[in-house]
Protein backbone atom coordinates (compact mmCIF):
# COMPACT_ATOMS: atom_id res chain seq x y z
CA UNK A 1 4.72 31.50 6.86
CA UNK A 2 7.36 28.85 6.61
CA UNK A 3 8.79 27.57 9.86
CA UNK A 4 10.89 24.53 8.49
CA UNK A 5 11.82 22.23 5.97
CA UNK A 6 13.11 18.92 6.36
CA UNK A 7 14.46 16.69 3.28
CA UNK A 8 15.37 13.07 3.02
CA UNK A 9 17.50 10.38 0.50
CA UNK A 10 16.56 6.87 0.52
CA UNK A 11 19.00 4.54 -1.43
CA UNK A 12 16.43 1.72 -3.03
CA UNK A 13 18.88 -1.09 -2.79
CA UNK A 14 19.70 -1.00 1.08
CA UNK A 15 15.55 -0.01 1.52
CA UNK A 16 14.72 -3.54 -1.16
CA UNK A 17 17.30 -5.74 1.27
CA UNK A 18 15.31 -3.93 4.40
CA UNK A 19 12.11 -5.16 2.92
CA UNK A 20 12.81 -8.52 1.27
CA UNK A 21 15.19 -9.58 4.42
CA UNK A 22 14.57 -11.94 6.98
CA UNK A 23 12.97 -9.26 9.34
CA UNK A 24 11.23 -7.50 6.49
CA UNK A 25 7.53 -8.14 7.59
CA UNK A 26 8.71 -7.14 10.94
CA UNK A 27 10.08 -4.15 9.02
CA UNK A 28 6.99 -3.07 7.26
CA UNK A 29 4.70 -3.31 9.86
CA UNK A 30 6.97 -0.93 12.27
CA UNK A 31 7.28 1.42 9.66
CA UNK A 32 4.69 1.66 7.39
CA UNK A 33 1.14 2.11 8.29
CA UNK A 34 -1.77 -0.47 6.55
CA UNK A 35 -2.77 1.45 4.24
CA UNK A 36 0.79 2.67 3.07
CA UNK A 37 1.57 -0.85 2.66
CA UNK A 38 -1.47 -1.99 0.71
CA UNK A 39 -0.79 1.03 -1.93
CA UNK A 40 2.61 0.43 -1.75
CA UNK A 41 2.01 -3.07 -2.65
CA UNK A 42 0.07 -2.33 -5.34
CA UNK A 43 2.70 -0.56 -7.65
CA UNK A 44 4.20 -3.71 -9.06
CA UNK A 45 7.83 -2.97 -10.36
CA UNK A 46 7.18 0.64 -8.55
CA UNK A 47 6.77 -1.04 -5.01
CA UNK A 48 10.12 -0.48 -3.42
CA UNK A 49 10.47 2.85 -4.96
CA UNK A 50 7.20 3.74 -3.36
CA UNK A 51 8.31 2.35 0.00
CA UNK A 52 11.59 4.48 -0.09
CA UNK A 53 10.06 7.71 -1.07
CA UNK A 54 7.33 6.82 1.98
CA UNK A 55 10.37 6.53 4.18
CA UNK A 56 11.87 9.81 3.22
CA UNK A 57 9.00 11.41 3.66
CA UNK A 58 8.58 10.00 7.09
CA UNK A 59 12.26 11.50 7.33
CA UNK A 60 11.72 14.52 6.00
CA UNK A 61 8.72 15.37 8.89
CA UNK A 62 10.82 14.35 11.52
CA UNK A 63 13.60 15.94 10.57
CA UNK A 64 11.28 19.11 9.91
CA UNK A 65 9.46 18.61 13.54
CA UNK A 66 13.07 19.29 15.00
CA UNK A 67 12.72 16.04 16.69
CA UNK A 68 13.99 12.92 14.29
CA UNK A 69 12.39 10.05 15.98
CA UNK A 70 12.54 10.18 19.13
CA UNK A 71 10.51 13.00 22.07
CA UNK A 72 8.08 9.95 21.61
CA UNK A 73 7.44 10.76 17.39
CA UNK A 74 6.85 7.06 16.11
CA UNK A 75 7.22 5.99 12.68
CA UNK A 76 3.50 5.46 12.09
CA UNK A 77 2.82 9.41 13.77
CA UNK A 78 3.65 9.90 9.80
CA UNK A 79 1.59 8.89 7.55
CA UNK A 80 1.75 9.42 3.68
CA UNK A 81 -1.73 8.99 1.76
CA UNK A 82 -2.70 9.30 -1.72
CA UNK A 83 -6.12 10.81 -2.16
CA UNK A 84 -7.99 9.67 -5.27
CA UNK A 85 -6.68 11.62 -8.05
CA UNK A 86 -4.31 14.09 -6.39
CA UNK A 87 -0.86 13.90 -5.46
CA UNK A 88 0.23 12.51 -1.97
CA UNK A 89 -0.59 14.45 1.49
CA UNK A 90 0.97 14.09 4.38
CA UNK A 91 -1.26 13.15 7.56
CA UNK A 92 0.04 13.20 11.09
CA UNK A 93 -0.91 11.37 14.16
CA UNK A 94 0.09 11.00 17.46
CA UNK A 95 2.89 12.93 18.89
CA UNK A 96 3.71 14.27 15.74
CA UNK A 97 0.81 15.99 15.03
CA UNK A 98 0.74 17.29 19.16
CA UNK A 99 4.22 18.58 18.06
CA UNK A 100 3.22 20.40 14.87
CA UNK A 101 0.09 21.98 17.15
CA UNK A 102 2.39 23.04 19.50
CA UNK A 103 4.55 24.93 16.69
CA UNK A 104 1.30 25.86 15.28
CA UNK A 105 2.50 24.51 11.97
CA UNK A 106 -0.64 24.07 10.15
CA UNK A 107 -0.34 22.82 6.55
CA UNK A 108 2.89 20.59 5.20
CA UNK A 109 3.56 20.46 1.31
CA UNK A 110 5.27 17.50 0.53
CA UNK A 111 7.37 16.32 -2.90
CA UNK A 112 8.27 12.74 -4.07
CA UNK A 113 10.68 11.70 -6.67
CA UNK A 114 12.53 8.75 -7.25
CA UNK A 115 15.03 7.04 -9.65
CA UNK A 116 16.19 3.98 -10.48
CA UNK A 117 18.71 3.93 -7.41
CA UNK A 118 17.41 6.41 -4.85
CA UNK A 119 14.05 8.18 -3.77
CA UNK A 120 13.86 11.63 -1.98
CA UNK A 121 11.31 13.53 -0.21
CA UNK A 122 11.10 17.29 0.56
CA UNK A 123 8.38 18.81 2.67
CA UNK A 124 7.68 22.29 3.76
CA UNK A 125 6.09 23.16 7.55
CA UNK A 126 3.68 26.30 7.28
CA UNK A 127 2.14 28.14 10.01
CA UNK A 128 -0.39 29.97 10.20
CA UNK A 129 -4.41 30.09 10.53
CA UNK A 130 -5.42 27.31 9.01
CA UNK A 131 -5.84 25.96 5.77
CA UNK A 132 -6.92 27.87 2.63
């Protein structure tokens, strides 16, 4: 059963001058975990679009948790990985995944997209039993 949905817009110009920006290490490292950053890295031309749609998806969760971030949710509590050869999970840690527990949400779909100028995420909470 669905119990939320939480959706996000990241504009890739204001997340490029976030990145690239005096405090932009600073900025990764609060943000995005390791190994976001190393396969974020990786994408060449792709890498701030990858970045923003990581962002949005972080978004997206908190918004979906009912919480944004803040009832102690950190950024890295939201993780976005790419499994070899399948499309990108979400994986929760922290007080975000005590959160989803406690709302007994137990798988999250996620989306990505991006364009030239902005990347969105989209993710769907489910409750339930388990996993299929």
């Amino acid at each position: 059963m669905v119990v939320a949905v939480g959706i996000d817009l990241c504009d890739l110009a204001r997340l490029r001058r976030a990145l690239t920006g005096p405090t932009g290490p600073r900025f990764r490292e609060r943000v995005f975990t390791a190994a976001e950053q190393a396969f974020c890295d990786g994408r060449g031309r792709g890498r701030v679009a990858s970045y923003a749609a990581r962002f949005a998806a972080k978004e997206a969760v908190a918004k979906a948790l009912g919480t944004g971030f803040s009832a102690g949710v950190a950024w890295h509590d939201v993780e976005v990985v790419r499994p070899a050869e399948r499309a990108p999970e979400l994986a929760l840690h922290g007080e975000a995944a005590r959160l989803a527990r406690r709302r007994r949400i137990t798988r999250w779909h996620l989306s990505l997209a991006h364009t030239a100028s902005a990347a969105v995420a989209v993710v769907v909470a489910e409750a339930g039993r388990g996993h299929p």
